[in-house]
Each structure stands twice: as structure tokens, then as C-alpha cells.
PDB file of N, CA and C in Angstrom:
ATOM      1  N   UNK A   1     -53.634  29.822 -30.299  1.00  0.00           N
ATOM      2  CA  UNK A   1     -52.434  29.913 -29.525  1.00  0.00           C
ATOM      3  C   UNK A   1     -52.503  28.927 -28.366  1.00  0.00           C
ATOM      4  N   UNK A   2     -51.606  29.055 -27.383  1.00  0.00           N
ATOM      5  CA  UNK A   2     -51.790  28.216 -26.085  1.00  0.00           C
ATOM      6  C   UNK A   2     -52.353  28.400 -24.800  1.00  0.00           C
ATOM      7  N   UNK A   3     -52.171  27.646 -24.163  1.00  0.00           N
ATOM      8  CA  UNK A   3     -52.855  27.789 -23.131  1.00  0.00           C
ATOM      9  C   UNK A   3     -52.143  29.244 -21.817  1.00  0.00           C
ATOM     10  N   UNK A   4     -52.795  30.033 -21.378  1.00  0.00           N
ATOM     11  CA  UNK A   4     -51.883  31.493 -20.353  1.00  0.00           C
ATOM     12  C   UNK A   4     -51.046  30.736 -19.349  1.00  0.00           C
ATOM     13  N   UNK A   5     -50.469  30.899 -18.553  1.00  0.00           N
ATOM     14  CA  UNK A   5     -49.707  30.590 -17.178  1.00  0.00           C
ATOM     15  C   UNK A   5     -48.353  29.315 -17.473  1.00  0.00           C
ATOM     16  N   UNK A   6     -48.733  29.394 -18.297  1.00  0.00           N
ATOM     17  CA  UNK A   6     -47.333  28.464 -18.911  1.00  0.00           C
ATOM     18  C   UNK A   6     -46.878  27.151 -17.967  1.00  0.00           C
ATOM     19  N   UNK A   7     -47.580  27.181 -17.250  1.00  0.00           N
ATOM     20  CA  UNK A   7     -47.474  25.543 -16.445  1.00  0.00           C
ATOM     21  C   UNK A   7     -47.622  24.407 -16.871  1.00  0.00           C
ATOM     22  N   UNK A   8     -46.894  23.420 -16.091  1.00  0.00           N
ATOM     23  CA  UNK A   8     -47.736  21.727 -17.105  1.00  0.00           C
ATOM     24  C   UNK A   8     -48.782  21.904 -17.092  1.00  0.00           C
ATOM     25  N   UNK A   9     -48.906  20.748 -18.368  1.00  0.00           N
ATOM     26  CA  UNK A   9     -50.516  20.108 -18.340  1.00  0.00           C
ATOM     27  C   UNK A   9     -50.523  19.117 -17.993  1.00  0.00           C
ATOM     28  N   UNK A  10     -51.319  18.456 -17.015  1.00  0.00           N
ATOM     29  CA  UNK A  10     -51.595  17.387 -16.788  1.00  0.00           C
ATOM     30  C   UNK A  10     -52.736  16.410 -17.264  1.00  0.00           C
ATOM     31  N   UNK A  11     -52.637  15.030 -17.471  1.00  0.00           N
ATOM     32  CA  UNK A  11     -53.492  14.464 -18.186  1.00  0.00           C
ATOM     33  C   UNK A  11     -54.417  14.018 -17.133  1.00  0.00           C
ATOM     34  N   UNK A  12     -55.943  14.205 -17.235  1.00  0.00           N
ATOM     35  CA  UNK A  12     -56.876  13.590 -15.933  1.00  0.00           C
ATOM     36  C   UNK A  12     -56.686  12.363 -15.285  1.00  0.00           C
ATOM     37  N   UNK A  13     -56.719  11.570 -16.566  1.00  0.00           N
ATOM     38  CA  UNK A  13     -56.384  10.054 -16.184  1.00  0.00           C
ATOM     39  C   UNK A  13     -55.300   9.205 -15.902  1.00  0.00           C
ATOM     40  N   UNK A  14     -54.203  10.083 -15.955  1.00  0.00           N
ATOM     41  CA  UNK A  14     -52.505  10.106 -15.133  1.00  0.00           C
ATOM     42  C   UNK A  14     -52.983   9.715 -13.669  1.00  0.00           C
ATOM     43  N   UNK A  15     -52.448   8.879 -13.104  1.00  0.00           N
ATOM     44  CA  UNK A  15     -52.405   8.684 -11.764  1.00  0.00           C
ATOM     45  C   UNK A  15     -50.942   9.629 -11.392  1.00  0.00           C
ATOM     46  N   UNK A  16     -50.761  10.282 -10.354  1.00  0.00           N
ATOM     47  CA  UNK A  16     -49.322  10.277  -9.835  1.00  0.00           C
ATOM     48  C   UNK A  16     -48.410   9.106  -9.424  1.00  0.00           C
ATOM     49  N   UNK A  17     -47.098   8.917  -9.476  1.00  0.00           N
ATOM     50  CA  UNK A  17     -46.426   8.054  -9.381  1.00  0.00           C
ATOM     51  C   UNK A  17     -46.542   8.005  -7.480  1.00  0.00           C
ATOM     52  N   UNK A  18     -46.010   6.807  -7.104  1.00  0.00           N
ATOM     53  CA  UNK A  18     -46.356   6.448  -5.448  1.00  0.00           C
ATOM     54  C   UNK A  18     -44.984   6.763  -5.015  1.00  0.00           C
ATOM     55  N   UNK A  19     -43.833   7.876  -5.564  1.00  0.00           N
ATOM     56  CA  UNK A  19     -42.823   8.456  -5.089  1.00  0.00           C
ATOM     57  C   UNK A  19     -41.983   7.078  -4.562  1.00  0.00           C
ATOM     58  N   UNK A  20     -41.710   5.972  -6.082  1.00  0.00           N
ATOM     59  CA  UNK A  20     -40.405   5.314  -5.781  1.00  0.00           C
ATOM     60  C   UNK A  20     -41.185   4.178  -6.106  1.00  0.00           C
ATOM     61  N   UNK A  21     -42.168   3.491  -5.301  1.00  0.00           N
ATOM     62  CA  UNK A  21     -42.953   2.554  -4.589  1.00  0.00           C
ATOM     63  C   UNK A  21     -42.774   1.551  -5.773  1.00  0.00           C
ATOM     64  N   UNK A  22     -42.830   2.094  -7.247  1.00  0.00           N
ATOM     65  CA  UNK A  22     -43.173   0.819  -8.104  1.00  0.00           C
ATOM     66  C   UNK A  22     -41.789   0.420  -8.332  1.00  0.00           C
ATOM     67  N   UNK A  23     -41.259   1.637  -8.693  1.00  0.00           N
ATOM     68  CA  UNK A  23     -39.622   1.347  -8.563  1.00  0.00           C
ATOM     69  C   UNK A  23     -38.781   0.161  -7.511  1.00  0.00           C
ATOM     70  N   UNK A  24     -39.089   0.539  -6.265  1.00  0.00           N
ATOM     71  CA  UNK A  24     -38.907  -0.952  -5.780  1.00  0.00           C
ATOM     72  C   UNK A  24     -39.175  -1.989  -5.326  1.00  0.00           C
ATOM     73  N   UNK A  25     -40.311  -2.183  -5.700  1.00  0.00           N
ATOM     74  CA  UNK A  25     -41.257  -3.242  -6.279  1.00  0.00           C
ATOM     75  C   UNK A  25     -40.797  -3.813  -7.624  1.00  0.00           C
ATOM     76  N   UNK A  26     -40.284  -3.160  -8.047  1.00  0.00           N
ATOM     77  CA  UNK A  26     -39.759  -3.406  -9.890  1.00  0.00           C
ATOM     78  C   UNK A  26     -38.231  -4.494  -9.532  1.00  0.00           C
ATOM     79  N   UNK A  27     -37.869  -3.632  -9.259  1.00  0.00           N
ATOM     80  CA  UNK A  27     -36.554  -4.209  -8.220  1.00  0.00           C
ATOM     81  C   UNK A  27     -36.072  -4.955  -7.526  1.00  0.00           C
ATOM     82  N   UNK A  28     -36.984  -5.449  -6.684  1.00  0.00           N
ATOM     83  CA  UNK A  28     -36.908  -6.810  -5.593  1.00  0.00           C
ATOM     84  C   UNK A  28     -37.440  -7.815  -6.884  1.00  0.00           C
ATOM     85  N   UNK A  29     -38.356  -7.568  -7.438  1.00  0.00           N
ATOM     86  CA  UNK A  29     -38.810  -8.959  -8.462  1.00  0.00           C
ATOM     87  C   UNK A  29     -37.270  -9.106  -9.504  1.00  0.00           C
ATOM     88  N   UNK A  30     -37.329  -8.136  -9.805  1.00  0.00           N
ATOM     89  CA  UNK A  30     -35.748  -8.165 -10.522  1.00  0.00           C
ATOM     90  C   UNK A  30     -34.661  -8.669 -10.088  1.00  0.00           C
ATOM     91  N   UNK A  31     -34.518  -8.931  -9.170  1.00  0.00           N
ATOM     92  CA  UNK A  31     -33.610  -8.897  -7.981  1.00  0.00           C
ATOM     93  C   UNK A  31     -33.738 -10.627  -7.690  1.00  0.00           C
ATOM     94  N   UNK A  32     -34.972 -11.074  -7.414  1.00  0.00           N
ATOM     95  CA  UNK A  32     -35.588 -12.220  -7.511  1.00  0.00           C
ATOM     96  C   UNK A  32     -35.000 -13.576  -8.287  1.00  0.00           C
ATOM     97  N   UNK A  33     -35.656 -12.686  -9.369  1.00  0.00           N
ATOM     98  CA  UNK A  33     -35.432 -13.516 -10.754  1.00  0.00           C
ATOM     99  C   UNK A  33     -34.007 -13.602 -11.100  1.00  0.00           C
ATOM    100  N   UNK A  34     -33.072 -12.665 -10.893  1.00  0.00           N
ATOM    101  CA  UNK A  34     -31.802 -12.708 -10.648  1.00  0.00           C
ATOM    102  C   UNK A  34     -31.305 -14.003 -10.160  1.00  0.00           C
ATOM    103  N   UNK A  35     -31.683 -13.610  -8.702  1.00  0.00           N
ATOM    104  CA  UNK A  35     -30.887 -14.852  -7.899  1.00  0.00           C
ATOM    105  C   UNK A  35     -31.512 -16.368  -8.215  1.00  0.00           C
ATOM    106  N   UNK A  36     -32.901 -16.146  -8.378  1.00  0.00           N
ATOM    107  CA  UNK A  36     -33.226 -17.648  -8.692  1.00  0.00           C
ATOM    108  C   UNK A  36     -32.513 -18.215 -10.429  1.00  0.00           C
ATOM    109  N   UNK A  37     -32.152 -17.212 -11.065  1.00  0.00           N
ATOM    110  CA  UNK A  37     -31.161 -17.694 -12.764  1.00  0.00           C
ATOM    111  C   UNK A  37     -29.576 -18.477 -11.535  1.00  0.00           C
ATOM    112  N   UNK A  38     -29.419 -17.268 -10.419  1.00  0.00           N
ATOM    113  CA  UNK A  38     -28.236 -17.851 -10.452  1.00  0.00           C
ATOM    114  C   UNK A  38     -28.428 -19.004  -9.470  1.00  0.00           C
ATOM    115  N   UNK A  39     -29.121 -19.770  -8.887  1.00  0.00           N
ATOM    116  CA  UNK A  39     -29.404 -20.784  -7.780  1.00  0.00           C
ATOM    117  C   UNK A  39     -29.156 -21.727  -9.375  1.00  0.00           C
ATOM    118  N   UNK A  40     -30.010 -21.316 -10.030  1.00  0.00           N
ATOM    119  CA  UNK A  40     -30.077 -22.362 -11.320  1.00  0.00           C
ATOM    120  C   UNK A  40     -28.844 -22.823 -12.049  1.00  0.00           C
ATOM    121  N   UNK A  41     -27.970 -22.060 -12.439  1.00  0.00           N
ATOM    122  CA  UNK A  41     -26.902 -21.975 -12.648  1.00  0.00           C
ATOM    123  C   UNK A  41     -25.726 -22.895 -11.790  1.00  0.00           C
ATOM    124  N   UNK A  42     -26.100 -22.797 -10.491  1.00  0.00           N
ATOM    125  CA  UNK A  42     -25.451 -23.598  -9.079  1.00  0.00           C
ATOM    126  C   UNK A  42     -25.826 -25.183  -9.359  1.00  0.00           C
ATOM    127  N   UNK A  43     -26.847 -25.097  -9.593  1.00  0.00           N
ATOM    128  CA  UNK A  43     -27.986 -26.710  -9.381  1.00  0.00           C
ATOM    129  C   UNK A  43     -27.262 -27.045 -10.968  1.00  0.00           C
ATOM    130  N   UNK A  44     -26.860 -26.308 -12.004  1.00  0.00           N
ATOM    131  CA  UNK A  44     -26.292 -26.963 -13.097  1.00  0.00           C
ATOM    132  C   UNK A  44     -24.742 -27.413 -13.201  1.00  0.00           C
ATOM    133  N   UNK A  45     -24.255 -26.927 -12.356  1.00  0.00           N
ATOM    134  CA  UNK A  45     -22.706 -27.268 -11.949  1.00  0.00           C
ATOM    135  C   UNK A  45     -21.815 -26.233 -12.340  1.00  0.00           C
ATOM    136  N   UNK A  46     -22.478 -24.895 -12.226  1.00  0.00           N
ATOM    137  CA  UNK A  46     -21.464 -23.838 -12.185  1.00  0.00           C
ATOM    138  C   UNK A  46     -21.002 -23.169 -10.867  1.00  0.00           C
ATOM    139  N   UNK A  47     -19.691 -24.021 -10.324  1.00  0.00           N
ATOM    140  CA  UNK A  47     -19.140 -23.690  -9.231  1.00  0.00           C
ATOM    141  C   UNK A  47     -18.930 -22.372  -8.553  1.00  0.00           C
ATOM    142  N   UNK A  48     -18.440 -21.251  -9.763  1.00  0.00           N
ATOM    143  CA  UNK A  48     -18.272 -20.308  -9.901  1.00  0.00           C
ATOM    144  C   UNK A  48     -19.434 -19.419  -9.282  1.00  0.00           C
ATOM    145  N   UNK A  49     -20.341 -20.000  -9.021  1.00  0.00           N
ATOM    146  CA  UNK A  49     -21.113 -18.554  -8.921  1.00  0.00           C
ATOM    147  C   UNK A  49     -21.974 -19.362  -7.365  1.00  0.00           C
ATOM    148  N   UNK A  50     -21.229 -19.916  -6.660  1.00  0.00           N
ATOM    149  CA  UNK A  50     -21.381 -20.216  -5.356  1.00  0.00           C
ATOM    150  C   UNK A  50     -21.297 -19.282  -4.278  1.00  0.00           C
ATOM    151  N   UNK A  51     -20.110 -18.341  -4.423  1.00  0.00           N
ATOM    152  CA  UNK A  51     -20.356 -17.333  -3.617  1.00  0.00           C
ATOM    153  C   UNK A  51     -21.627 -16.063  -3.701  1.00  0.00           C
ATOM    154  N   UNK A  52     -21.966 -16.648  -4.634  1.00  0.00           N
ATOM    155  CA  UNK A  52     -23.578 -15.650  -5.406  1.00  0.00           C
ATOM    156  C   UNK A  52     -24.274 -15.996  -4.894  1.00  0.00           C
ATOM    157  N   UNK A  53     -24.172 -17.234  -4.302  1.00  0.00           N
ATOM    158  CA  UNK A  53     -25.617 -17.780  -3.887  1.00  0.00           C
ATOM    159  C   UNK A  53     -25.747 -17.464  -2.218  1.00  0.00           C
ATOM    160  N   UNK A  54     -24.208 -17.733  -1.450  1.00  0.00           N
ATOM    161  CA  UNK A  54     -24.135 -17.726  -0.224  1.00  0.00           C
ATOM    162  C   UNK A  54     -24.684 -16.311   0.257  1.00  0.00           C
ATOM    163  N   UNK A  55     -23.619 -15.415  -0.236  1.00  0.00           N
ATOM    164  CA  UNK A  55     -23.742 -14.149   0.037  1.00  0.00           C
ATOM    165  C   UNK A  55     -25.104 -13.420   0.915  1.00  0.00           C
ATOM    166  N   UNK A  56     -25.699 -13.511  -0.545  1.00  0.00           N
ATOM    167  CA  UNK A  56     -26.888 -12.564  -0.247  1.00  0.00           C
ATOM    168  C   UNK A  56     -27.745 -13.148   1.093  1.00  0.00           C
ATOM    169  N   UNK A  57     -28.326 -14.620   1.039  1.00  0.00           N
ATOM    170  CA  UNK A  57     -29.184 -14.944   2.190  1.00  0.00           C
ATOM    171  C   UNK A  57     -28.237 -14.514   3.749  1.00  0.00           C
ATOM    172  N   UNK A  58     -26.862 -14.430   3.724  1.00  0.00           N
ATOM    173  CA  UNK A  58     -25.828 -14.460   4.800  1.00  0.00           C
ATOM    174  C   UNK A  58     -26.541 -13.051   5.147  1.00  0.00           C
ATOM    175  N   UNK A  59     -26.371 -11.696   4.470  1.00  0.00           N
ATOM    176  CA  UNK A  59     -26.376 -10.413   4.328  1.00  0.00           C
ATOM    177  C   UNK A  59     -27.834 -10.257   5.130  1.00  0.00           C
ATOM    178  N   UNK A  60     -28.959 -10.581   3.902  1.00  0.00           N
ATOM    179  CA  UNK A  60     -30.036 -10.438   4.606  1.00  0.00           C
ATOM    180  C   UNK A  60     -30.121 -10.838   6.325  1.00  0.00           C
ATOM    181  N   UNK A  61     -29.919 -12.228   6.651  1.00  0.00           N
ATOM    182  CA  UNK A  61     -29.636 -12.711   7.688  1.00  0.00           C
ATOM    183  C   UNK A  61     -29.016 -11.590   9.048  1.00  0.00           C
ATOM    184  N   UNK A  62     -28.000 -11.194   8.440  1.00  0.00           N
ATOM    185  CA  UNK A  62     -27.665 -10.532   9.263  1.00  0.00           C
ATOM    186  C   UNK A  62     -27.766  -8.624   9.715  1.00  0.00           C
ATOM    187  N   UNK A  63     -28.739  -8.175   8.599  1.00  0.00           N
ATOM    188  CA  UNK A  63     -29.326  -7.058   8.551  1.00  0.00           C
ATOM    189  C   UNK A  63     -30.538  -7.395   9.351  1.00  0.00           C
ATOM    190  N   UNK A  64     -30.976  -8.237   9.402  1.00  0.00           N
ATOM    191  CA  UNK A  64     -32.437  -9.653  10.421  1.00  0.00           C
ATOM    192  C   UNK A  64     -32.195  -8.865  11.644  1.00  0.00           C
ATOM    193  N   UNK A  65     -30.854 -10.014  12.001  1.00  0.00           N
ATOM    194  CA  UNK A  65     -30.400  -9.650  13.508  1.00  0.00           C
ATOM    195  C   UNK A  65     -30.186  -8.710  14.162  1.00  0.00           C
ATOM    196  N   UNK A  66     -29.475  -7.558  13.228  1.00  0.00           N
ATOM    197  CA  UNK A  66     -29.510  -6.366  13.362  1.00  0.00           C
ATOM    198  C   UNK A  66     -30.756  -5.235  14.182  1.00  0.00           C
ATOM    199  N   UNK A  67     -31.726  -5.164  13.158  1.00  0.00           N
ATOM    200  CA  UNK A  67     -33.309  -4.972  13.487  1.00  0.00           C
ATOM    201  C   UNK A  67     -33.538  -5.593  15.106  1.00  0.00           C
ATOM    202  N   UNK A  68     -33.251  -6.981  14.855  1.00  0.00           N
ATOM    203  CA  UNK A  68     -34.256  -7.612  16.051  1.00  0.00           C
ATOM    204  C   UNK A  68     -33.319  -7.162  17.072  1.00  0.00           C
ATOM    205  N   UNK A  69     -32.164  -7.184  17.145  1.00  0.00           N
ATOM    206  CA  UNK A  69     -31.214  -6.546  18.592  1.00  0.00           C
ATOM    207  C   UNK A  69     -31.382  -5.173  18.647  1.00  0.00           C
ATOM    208  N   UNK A  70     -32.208  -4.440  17.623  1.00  0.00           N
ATOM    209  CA  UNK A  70     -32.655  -2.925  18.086  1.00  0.00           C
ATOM    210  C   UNK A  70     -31.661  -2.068  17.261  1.00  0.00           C
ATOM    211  N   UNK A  71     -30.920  -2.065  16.841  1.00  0.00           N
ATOM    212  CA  UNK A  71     -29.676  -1.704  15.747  1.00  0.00           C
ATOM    213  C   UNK A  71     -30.284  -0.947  15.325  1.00  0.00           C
ATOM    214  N   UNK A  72     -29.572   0.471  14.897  1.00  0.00           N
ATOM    215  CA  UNK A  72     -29.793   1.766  14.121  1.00  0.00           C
ATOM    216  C   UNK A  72     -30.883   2.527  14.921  1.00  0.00           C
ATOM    217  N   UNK A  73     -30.679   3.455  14.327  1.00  0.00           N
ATOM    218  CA  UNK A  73     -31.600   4.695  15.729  1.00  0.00           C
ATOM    219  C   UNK A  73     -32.210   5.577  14.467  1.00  0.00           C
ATOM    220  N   UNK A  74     -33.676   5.717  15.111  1.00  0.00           N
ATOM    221  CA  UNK A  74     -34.376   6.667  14.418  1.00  0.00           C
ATOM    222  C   UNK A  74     -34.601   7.991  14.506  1.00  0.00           C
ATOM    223  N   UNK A  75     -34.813   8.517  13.734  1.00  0.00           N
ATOM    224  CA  UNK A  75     -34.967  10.289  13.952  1.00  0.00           C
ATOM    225  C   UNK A  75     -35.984  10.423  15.605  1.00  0.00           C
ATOM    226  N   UNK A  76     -34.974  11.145  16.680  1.00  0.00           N
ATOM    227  CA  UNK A  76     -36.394  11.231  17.704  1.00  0.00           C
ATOM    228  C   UNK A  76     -35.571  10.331  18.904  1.00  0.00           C
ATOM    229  N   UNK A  77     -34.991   9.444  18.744  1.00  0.00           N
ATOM    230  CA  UNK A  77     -34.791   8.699  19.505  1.00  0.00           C
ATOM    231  C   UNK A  77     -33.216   9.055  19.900  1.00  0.00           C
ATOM    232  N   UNK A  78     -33.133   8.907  21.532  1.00  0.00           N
ATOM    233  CA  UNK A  78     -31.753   9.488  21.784  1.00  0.00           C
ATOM    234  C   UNK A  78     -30.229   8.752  21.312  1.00  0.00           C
ATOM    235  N   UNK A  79     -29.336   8.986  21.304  1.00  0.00           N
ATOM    236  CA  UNK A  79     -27.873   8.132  20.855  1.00  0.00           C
ATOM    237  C   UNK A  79     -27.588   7.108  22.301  1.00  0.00           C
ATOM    238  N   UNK A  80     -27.155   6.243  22.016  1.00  0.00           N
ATOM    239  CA  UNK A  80     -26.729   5.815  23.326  1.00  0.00           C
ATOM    240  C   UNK A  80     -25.571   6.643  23.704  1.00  0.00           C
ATOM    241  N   UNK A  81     -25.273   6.272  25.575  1.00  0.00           N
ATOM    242  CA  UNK A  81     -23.912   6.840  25.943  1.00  0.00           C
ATOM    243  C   UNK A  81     -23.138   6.552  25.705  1.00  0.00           C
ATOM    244  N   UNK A  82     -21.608   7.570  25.487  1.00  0.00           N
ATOM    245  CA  UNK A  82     -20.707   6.757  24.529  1.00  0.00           C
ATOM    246  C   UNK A  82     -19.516   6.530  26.042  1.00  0.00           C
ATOM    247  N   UNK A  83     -18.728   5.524  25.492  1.00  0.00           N
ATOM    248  CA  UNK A  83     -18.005   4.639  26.182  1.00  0.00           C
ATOM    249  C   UNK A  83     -17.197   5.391  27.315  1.00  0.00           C
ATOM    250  N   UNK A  84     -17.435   5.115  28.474  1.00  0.00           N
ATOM    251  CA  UNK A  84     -16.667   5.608  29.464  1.00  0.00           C
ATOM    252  C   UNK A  84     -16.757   6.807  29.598  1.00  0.00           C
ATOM    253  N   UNK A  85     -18.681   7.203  29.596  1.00  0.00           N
ATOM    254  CA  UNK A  85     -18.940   8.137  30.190  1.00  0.00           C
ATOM    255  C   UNK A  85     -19.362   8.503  31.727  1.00  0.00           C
ATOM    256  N   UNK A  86     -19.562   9.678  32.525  1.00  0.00           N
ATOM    257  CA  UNK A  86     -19.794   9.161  33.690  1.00  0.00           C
ATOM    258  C   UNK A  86     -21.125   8.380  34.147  1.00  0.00           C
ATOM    259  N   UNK A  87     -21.350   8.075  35.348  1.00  0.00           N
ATOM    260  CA  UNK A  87     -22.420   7.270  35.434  1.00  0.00           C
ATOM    261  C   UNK A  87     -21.918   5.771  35.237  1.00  0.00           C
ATOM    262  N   UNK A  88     -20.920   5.842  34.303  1.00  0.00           N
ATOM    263  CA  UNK A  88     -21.290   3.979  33.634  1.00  0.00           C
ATOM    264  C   UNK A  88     -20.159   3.068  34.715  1.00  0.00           C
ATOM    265  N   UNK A  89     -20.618   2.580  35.855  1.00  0.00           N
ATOM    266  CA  UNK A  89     -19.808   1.671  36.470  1.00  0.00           C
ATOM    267  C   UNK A  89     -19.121   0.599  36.251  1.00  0.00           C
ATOM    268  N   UNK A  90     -17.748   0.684  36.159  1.00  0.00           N
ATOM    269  CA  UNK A  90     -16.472  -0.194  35.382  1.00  0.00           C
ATOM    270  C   UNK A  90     -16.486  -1.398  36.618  1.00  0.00           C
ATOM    271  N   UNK A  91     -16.153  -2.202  36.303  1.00  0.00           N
ATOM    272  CA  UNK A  91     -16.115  -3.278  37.432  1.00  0.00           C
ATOM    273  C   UNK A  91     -14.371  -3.432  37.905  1.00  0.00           C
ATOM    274  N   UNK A  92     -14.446  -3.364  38.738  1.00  0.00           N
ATOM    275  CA  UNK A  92     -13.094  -3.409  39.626  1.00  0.00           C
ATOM    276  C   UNK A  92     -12.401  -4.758  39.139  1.00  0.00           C
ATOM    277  N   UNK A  93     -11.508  -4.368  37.915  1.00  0.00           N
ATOM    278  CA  UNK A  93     -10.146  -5.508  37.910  1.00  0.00           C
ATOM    279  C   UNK A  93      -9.082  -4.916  38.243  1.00  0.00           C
ATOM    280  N   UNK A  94      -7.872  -6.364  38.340  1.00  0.00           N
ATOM    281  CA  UNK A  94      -6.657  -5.901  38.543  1.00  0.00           C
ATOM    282  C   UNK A  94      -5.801  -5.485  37.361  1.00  0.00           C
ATOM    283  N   UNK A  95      -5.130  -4.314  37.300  1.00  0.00           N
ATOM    284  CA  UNK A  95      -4.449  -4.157  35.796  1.00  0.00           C
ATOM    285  C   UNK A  95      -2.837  -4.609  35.968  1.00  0.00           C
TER     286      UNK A  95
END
């Protein structure tokens, strides 16, 4: 018959998976090879796929800047104050 407690079996020499890790690792190379078919494609005189090429380095670029100006808030860390709360001194114009 089988084995009591009816749980998996696991195989010894199974590693556990690294929860995603190869997955996107799998992905960025995929991702890679992608864009370098379509750079290739560009360098052969397919006009069409120019905005393919711009795009993505623009995107990255500016997810960059993002990071480096401190952009997005982490678990833990407070919200900034929101606009025209007290405390925040308006500078005296004429309206």
C-alpha cells in the first residue's frame, strides 16, 4: 500500500525553487534577446519597429531618475505632507 499521512513526497535531490528568482532571470534574457532581434531588424531597414527601439531605453531611463530623485516610498517610511498643509509657508504673491 502507501505511504500514512498522505502528504507530498518530496524528492532529496529537488532543490526548492528561489521563489520567482529563475523566473526573472529567464525573463530579462528573454527580454534581451528580444530587443537585440528588434535593434537588428532597425539596422536592416525596418522603419516600423523604430518606436521599439526608442521606447524601452526612454522608460528605463526614466524609472533611473525616478530612484535617484528618491521616488516611491517604502513600507516604514513616512508619506510626504500633502499640499497646503499647515506648517508649509506660501510665499507672499499678488493675486
Amino acid at each position: 500500500m502507501g505511504r500514512s499521512g498522505g502528504g507530498r513526497v518530496r524528492s532529496a535531490h529537488r532543490r526548492p525553487d528561489d521563489a520567482g528568482g529563475v523566473w526573472i532571470l529567464t525573463g530579462m534574457v528573454l527580454g534581451a534577446l528580444l530587443y537585440a532581434g528588434i535593434v537588428l531588424m532597425a539596422i536592416a531597414g525596418f522603419t516600423s519597429v523604430l518606436p521599439l527601439v526608442v521606447i524601452p531605453p526612454v522608460l528605463i531611463a526614466l524609472i533611473g531618475a525616478n530612484s535617484l530623485l528618491g521616488g516611491g516610498r517604502s513600507r516604514g517610511r513616512p508619506t510626504g505632507r500633502p499640499i497646503g498643509s499647515p506648517g508649509v509657508e506660501e510665499a507672499d504673491e499678488p493675486r
